[in-house]
Protein backbone atom coordinates (compact mmCIF):
# COMPACT_ATOMS: atom_id res chain seq x y z
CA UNK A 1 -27.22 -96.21 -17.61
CA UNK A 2 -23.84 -95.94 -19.17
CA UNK A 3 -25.59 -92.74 -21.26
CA UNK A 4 -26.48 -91.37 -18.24
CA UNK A 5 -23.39 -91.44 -16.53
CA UNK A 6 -21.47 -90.11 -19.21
CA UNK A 7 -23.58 -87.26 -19.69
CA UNK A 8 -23.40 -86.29 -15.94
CA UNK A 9 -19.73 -86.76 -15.70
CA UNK A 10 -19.15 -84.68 -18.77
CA UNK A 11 -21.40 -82.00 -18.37
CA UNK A 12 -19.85 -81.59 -14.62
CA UNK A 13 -16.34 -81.42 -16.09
CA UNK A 14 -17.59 -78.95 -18.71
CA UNK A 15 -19.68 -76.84 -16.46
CA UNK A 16 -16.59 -76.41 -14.24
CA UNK A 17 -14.31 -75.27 -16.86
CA UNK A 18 -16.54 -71.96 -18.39
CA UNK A 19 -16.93 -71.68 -14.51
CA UNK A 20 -13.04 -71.23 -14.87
CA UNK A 21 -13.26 -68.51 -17.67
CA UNK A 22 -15.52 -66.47 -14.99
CA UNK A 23 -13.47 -67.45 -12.41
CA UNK A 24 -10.34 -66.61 -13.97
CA UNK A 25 -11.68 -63.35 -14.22
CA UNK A 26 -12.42 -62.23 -10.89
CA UNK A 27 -12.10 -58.24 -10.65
CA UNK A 28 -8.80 -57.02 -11.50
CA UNK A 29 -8.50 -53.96 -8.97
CA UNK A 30 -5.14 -52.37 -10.80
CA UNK A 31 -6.65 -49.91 -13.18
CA UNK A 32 -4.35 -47.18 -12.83
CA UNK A 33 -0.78 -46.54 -12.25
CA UNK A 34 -0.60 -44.10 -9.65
CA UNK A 35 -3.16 -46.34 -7.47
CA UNK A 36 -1.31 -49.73 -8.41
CA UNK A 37 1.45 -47.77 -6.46
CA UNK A 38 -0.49 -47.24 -3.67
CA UNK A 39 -1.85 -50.81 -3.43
CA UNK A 40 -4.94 -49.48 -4.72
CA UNK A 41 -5.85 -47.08 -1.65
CA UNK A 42 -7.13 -44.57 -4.25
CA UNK A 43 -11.01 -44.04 -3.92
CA UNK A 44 -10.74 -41.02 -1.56
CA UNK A 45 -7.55 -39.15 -3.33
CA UNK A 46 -9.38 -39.73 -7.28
CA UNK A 47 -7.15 -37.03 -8.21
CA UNK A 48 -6.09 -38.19 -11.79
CA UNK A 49 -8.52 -39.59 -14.64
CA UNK A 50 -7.93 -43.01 -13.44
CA UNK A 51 -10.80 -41.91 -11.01
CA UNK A 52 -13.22 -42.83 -12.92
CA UNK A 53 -12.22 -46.53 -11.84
CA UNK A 54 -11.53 -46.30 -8.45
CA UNK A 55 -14.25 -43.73 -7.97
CA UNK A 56 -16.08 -41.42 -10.63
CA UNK A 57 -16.79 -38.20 -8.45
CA UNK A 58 -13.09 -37.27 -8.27
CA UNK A 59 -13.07 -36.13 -11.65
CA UNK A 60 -15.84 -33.18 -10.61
CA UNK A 61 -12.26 -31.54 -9.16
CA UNK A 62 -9.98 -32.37 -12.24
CA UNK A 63 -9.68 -29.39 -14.24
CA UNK A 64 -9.73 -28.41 -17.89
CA UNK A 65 -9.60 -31.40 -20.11
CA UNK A 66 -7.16 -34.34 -19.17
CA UNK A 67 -6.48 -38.00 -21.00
CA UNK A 68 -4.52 -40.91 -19.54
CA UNK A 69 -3.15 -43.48 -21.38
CA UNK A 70 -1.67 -46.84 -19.81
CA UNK A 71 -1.59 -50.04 -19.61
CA UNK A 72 -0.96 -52.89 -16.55
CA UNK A 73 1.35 -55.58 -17.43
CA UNK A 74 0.01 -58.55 -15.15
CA UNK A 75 2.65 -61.56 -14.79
CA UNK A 76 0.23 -64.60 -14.64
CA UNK A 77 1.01 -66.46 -11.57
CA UNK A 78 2.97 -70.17 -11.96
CA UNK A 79 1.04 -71.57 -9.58
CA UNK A 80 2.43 -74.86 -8.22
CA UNK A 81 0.78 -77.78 -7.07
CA UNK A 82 1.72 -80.79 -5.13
CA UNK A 83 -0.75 -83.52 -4.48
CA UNK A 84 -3.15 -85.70 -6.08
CA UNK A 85 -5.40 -85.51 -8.42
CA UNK A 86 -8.45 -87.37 -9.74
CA UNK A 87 -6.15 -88.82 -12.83
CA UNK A 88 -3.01 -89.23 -10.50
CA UNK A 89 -5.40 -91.64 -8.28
CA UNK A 90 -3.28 -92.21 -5.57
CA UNK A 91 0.25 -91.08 -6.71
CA UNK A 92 1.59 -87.55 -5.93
CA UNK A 93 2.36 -85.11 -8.27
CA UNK A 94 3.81 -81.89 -8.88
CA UNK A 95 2.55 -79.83 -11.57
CA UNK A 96 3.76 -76.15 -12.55
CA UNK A 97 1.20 -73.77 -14.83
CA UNK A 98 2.75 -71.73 -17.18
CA UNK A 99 3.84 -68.45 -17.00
CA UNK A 100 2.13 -65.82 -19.26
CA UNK A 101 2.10 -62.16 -19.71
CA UNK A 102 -1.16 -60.54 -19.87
CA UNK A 103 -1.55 -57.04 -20.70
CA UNK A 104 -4.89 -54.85 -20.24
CA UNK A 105 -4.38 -51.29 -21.88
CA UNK A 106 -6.77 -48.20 -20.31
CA UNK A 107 -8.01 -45.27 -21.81
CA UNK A 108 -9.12 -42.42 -19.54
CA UNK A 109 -10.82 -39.34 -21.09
CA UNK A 110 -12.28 -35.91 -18.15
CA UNK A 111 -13.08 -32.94 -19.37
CA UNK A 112 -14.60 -30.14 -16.74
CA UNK A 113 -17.23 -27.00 -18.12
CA UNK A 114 -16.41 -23.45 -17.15
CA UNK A 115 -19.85 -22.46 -17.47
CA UNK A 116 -20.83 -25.07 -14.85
CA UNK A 117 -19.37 -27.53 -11.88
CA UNK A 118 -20.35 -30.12 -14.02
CA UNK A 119 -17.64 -33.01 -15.93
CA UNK A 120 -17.86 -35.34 -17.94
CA UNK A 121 -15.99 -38.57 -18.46
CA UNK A 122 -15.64 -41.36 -20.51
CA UNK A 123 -12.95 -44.30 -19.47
CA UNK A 124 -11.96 -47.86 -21.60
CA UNK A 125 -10.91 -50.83 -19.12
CA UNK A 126 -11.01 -54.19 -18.57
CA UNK A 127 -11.87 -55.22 -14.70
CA UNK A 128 -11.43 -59.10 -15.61
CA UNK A 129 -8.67 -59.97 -17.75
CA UNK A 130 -6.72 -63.04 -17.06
CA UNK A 131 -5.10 -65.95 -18.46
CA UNK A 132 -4.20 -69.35 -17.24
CA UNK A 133 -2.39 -72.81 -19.06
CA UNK A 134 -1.66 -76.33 -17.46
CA UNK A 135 0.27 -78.45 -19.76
CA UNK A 136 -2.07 -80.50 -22.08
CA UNK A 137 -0.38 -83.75 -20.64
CA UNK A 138 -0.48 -82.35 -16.58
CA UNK A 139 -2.72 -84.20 -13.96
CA UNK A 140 -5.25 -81.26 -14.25
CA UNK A 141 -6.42 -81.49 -18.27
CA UNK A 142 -9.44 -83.15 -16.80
CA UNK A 143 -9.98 -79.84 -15.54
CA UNK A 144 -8.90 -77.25 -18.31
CA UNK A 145 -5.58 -76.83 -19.67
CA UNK A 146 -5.80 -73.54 -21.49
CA UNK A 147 -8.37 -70.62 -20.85
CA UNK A 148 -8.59 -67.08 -20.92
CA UNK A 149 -11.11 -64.48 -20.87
CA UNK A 150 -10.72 -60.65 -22.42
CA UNK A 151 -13.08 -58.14 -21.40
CA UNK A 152 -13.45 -54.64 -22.38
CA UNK A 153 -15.35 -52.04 -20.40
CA UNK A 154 -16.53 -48.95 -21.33
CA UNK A 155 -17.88 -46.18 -18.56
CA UNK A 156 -19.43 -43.36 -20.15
CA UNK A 157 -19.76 -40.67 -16.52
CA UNK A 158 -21.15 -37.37 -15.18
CA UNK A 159 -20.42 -35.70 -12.41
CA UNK A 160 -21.60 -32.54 -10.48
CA UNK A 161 -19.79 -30.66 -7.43
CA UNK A 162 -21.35 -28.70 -4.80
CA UNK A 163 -18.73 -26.02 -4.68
CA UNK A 164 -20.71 -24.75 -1.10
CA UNK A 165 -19.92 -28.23 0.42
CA UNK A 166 -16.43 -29.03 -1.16
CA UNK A 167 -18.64 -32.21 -2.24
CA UNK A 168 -19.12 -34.13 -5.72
CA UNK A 169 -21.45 -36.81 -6.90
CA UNK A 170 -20.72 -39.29 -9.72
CA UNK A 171 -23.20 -41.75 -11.71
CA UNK A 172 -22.25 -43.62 -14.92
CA UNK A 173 -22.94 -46.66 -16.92
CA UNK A 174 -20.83 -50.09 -17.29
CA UNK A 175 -20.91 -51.45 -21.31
CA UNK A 176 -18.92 -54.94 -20.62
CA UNK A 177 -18.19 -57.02 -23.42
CA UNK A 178 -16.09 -59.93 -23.55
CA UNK A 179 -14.55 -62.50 -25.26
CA UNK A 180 -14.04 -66.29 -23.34
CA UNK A 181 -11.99 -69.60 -24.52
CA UNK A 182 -10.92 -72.74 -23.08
CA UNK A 183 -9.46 -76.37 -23.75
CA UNK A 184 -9.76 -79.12 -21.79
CA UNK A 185 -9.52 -83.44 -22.25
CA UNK A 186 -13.15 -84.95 -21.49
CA UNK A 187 -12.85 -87.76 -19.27
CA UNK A 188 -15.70 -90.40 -17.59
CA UNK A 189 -15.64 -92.71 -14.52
CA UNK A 190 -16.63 -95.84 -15.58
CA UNK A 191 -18.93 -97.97 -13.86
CA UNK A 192 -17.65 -101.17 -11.75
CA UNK A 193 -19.00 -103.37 -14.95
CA UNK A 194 -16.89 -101.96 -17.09
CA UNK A 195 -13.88 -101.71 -15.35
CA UNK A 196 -14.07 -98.71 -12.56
CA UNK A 197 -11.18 -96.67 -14.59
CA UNK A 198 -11.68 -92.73 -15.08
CA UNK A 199 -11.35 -92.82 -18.98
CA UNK A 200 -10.63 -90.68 -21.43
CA UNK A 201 -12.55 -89.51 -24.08
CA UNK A 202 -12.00 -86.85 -26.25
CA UNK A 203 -11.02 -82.96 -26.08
CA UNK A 204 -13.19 -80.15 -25.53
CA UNK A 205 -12.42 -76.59 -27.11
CA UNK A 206 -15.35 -73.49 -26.42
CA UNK A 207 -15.08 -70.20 -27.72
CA UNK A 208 -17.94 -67.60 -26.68
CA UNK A 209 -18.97 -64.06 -26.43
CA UNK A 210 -21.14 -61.76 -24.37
CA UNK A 211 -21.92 -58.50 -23.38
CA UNK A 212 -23.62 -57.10 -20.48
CA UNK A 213 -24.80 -53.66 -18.75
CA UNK A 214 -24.65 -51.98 -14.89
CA UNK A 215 -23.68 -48.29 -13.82
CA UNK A 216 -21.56 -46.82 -11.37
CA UNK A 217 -21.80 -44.04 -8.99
CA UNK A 218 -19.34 -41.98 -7.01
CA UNK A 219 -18.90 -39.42 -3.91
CA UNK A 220 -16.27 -37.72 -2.51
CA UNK A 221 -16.14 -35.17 0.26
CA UNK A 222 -13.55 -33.07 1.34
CA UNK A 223 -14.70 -31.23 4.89
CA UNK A 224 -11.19 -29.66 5.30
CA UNK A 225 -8.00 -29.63 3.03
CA UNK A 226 -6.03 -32.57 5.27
CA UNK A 227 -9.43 -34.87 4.88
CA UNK A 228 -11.26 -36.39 2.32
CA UNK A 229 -13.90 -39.31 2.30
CA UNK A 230 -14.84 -41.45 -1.17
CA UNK A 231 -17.52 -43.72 -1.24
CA UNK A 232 -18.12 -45.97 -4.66
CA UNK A 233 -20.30 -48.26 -6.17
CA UNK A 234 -20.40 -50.89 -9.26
CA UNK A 235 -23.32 -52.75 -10.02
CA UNK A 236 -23.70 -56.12 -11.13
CA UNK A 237 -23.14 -57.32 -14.53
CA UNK A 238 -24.75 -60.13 -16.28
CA UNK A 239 -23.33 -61.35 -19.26
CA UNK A 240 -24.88 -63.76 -22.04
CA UNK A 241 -22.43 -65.65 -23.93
CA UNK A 242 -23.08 -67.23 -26.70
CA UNK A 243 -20.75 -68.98 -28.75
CA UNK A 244 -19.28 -72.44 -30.32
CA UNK A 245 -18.00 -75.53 -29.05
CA UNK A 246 -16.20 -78.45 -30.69
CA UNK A 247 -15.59 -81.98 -29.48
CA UNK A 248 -13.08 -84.67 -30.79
CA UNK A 249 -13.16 -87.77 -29.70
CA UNK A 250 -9.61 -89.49 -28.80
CA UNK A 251 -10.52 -92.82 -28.37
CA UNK A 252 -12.81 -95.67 -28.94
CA UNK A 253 -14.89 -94.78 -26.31
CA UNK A 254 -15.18 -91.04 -26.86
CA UNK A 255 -16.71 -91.85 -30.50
CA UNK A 256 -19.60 -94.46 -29.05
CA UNK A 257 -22.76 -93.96 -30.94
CA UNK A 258 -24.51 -95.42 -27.68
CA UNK A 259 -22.99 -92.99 -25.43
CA UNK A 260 -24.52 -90.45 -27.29
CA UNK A 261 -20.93 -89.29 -28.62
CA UNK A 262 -19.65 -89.34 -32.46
CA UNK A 263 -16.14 -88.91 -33.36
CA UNK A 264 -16.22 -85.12 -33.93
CA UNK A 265 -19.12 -82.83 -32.56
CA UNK A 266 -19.52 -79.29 -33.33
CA UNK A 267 -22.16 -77.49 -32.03
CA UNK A 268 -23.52 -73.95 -30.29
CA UNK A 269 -23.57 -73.31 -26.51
CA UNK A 270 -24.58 -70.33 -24.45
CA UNK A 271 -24.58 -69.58 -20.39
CA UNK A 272 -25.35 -66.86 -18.47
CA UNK A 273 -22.63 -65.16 -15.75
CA UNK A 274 -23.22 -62.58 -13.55
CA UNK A 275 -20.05 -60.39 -12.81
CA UNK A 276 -20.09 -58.75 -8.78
CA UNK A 277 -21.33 -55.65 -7.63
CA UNK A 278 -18.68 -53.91 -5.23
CA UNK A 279 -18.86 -50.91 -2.70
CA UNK A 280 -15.67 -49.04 -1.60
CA UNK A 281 -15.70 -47.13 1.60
CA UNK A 282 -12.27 -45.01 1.34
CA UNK A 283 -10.80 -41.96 3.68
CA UNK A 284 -7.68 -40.32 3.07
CA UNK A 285 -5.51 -37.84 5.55
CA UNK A 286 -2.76 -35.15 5.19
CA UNK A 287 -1.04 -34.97 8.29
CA UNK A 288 1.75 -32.99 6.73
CA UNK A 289 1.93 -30.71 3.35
CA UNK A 290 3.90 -33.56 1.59
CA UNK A 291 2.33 -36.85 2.70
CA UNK A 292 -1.02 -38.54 1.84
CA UNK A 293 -2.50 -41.31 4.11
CA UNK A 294 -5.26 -44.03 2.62
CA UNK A 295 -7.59 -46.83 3.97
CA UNK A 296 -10.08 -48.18 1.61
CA UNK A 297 -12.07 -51.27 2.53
CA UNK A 298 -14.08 -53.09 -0.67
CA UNK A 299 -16.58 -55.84 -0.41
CA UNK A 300 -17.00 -57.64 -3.77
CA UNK A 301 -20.23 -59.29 -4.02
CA UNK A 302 -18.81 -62.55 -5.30
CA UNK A 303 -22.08 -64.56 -3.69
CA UNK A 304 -23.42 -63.75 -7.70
CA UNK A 305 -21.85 -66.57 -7.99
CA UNK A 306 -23.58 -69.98 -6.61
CA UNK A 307 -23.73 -71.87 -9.91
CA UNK A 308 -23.02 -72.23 -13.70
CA UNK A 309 -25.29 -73.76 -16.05
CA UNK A 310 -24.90 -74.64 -19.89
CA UNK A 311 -26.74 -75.23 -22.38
CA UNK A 312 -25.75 -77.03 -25.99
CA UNK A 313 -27.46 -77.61 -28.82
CA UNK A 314 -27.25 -80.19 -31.07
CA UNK A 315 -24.56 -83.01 -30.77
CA UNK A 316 -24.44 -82.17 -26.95
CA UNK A 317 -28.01 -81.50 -26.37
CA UNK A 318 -27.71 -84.51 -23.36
CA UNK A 319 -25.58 -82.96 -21.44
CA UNK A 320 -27.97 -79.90 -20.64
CA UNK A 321 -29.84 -79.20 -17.32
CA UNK A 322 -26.56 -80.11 -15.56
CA UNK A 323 -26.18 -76.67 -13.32
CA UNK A 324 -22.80 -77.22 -11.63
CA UNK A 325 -22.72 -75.49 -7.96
CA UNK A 326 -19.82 -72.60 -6.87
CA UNK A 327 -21.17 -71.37 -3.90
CA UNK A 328 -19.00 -68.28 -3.77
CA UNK A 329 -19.14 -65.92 -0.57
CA UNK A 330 -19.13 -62.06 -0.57
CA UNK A 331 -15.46 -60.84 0.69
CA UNK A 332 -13.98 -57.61 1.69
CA UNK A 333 -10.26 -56.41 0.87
CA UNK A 334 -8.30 -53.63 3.06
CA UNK A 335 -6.22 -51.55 0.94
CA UNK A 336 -3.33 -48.95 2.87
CA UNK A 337 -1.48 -46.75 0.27
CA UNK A 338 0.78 -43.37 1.12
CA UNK A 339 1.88 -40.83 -1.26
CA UNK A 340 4.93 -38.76 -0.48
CA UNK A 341 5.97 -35.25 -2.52
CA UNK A 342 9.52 -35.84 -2.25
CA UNK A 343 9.49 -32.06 -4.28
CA UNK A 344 7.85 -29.80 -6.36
CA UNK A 345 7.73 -32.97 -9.62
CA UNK A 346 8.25 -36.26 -7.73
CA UNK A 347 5.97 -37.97 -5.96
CA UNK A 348 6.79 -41.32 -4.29
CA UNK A 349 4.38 -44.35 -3.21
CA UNK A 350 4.12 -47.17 -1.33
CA UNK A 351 0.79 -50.05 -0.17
CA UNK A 352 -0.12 -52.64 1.07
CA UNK A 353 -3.53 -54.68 0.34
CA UNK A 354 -5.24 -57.92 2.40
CA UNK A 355 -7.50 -59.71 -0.44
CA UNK A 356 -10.10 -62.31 1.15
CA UNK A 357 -10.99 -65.03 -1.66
CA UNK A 358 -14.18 -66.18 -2.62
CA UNK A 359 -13.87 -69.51 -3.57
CA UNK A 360 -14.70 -72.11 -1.17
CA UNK A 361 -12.90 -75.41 -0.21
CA UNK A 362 -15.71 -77.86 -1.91
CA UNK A 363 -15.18 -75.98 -5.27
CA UNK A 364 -11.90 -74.79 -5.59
CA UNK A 365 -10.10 -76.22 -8.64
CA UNK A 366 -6.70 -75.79 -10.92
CA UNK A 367 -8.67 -73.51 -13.01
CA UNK A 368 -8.51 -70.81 -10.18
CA UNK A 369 -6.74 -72.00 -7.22
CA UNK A 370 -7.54 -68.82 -5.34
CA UNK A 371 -6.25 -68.02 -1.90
CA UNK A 372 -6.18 -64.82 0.23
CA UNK A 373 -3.64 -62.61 -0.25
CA UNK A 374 -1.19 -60.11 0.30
CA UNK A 375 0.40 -57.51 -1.74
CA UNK A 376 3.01 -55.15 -1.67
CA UNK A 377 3.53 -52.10 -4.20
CA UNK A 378 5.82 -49.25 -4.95
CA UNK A 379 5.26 -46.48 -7.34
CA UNK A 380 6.64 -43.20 -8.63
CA UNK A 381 5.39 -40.52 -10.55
CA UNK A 382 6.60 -37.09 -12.55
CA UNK A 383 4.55 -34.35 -12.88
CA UNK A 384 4.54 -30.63 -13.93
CA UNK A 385 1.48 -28.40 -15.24
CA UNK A 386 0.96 -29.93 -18.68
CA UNK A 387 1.02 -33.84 -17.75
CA UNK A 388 2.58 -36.76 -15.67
CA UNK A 389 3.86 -39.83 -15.98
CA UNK A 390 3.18 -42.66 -13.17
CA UNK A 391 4.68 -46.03 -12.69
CA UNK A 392 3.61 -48.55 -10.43
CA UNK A 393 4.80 -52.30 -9.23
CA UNK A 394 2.59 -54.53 -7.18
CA UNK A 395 4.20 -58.32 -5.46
CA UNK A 396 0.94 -60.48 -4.99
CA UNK A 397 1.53 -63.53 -2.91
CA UNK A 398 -1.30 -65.90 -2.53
CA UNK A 399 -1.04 -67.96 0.99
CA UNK A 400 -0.55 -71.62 0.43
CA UNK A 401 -3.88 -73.10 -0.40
CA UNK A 402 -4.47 -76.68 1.08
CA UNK A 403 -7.71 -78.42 -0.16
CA UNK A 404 -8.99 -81.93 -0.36
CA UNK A 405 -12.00 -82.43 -2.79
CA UNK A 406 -13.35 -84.63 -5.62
CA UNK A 407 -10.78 -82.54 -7.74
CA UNK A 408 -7.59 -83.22 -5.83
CA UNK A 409 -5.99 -83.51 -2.54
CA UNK A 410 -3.21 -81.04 -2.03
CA UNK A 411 -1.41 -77.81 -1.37
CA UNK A 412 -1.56 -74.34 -4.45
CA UNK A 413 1.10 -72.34 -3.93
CA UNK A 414 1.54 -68.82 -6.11
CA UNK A 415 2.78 -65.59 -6.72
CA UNK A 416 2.36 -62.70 -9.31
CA UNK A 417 4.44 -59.52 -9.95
CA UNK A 418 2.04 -56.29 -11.70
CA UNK A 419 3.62 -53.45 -13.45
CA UNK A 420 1.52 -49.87 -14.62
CA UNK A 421 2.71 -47.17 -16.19
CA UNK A 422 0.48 -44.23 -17.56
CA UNK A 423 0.96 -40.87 -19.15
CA UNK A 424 -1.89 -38.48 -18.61
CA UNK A 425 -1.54 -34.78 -20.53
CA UNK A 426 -3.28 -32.20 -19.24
CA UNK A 427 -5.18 -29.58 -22.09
């Protein structure tokens, strides 16, 4: 009994934290910095290589041969929490996570044929970098106190326009690898016969990585010179990790031979995720010469996610067939952005962005305390015939996130600040 209930405690805890690594990297929709200024209201303008992002056919109308290079600086949130928690029991807490800087560089390469309205693309990404850390002593280590997840992307793209119809058509393919960690302290809840406490055990470190494949594909239609429509779509992506994990036991309990535990454990693990599909419906209006109007709406297909499952091998072999549930929902964001040619070089932005969140109330932990959201951006950019620079700024403020589960009882609150800048040259 007491093996039994060790191994289902654990493996829940476990399961819950690489469920954090994915979770941590829900799609990051800054990949430029002329959309970041813009709030990401981009998929019907595509007019710089960043397109191949936001949506692929806008590079059909880029001309001659253009690369972007930039980077978004994202200001991981200090979320703050006040509550309790499973190890507080029944005294209230407030924890703090700490700040971090993450930084995902992007590479954007178009080039367009004279002999044909064909072009061809190739852009380097990452759509789910991020970065969280709980102190190792907080009321949340149960959960995870460090993890973080760096993906690359590569999107090799074609795309043809239909110079007749002032239409293009995009189609491309998604090369996703990435590399996940995270560390969290193991703990059990004891049976009444041996006291009822919620022990400790040992810490629990994981390293893994994984690649996976989908395509993309792209339109965009421009009827008349004041109105364009975008339309974009990004498969799914499943990913098998594979990787290592190591166990060290950090007390008495954590090294019982009869719990099916020794002192330190070191061992191979693998899981399979599957990143969301998303479709972005996008229009875009002119109503003067020198201002730009954008709506997108995007549904991210986050209902990929119902469960996570691991599976160990030797030296944590019982804590397999353990599948711990997420029961994610499907969720649409409604992106606003303007762009205003203040003169002949300058252009200036402004957005605004509503984010729905996926997670539900049952299954929402420290590890990703998500929340809708709402963000504000400003953005700038210099231009003249043989390049630009662009520089966007993004506020993200979650709404205060008030949840009472089997992992605490208590209100998230957080914020983030985003900064882009890219420099495309034009050949």
């Amino acid at each position: 009994m007491k093996k039994r209930l060790l191994c289902t405690a654990v493996a829940a805890m476990v399961a819950g934290t690489a469920g954090t690594s994915f979770a941590a990297g829900f799609k990051v929709a800054e990949q430029g910095a002329k959309a970041t200024g813009m709030a990401n209201a981009f998929a019907a303008q595509a007019d710089d290589p960043s397109a191949l992002a936001y949506n692929p056919a806008g590079i059909a109308f880029l001309k001659g041969a253009q690369i972007q290079v930039g980077g978004i600086n994202i200001l991981v949130p200090q979320t703050e929490f006040s509550g309790t928690t499973k190890l507080s029991g029944t005294t209230t807490v407030n924890e703090k996570a700490n700040r971090d800087i993450f930084i995902a560089p992007t590479v954007y390469a178009t080039t367009s044929l004279e002999s044909l309205p064909l072009s061809l693309g190739l852009g380097i990404n990452s759509f789910h970098p991020l970065a969280k850390r709980w102190d190792a002593s907080s009321a949340f280590r149960d959960s995870a106190y460090e993890i973080s997840i760096k993906p690359i992307n590569f999107q090799p793209t074609v795309a043809y326009r239909f110079d007749d119809l002032n239409l293009s058509m995009a189609a491309g393919a998604d090369i996703t690898y990435a590399q996940v960690s995270m560390q969290k302290m193991v703990y059990t809840q004891l049976p009444p016969a041996m006291g009822g406490s919620y022990a400790e055990l040992g810490t629990l470190g994981a390293d893994a990585t994984g690649t996976g494949y989908g395509f993309n594909l792209g339109l965009l239609w421009k009827p008349v010179t004041s109105l364009s429509f975008g339309a974009a779509y990004r498969s799914q992506i499943k990913l098998d990790l594979d990787g290592d994990a190591n166990y060290l036991a950090t007390t008495a309990l954590g090294a019982s031979p009869t719990l099916g535990l020794a002192k330190t454990v070191k061992t191979s693990a693998s899981t399979e995720i599957t990143l969301p599909d998303a479709l972005t419906l996008a229009v875009a209006y002119k109503p003067t010469e020198k201002l730009t109007l954008e709506f997108d709406a995007e549904r991210t297909g986050w209902s990929s996610y119902d469960k996570l499952e691991l599976k160990f091998n030797s030296g944590l072999a019982a804590f397999n067939n353990k599948p711990d549930a997420k029961n994610w929902k499907d969720v649409w964001a409604y992106r606003f952005g303007t762009n205003y040619a203040a003169s002949k070089n300058l252009d200036l932005r402004a957005g605004y962005s509503f984010d729905r969140n996926p997670v539900p109330d049952s299954t929402l932990g420290a590890e990703l305390p998500d929340s809708d959201r709402h963000s504000f951006s400003l953005g700038t950019g210099i231009h003249n015939d043989l390049g630009s620079l662009d520089l966007g700024y993004m506020w993200v403020h979650w709404l205060d996130r008030t949840v009472s589960n089997e992992k605490q009882s208590g209100t998230f609150k957080s914020d983030a600040h985003i900064l882009g800048a890219s420099v495309t040259l034009k050949f």
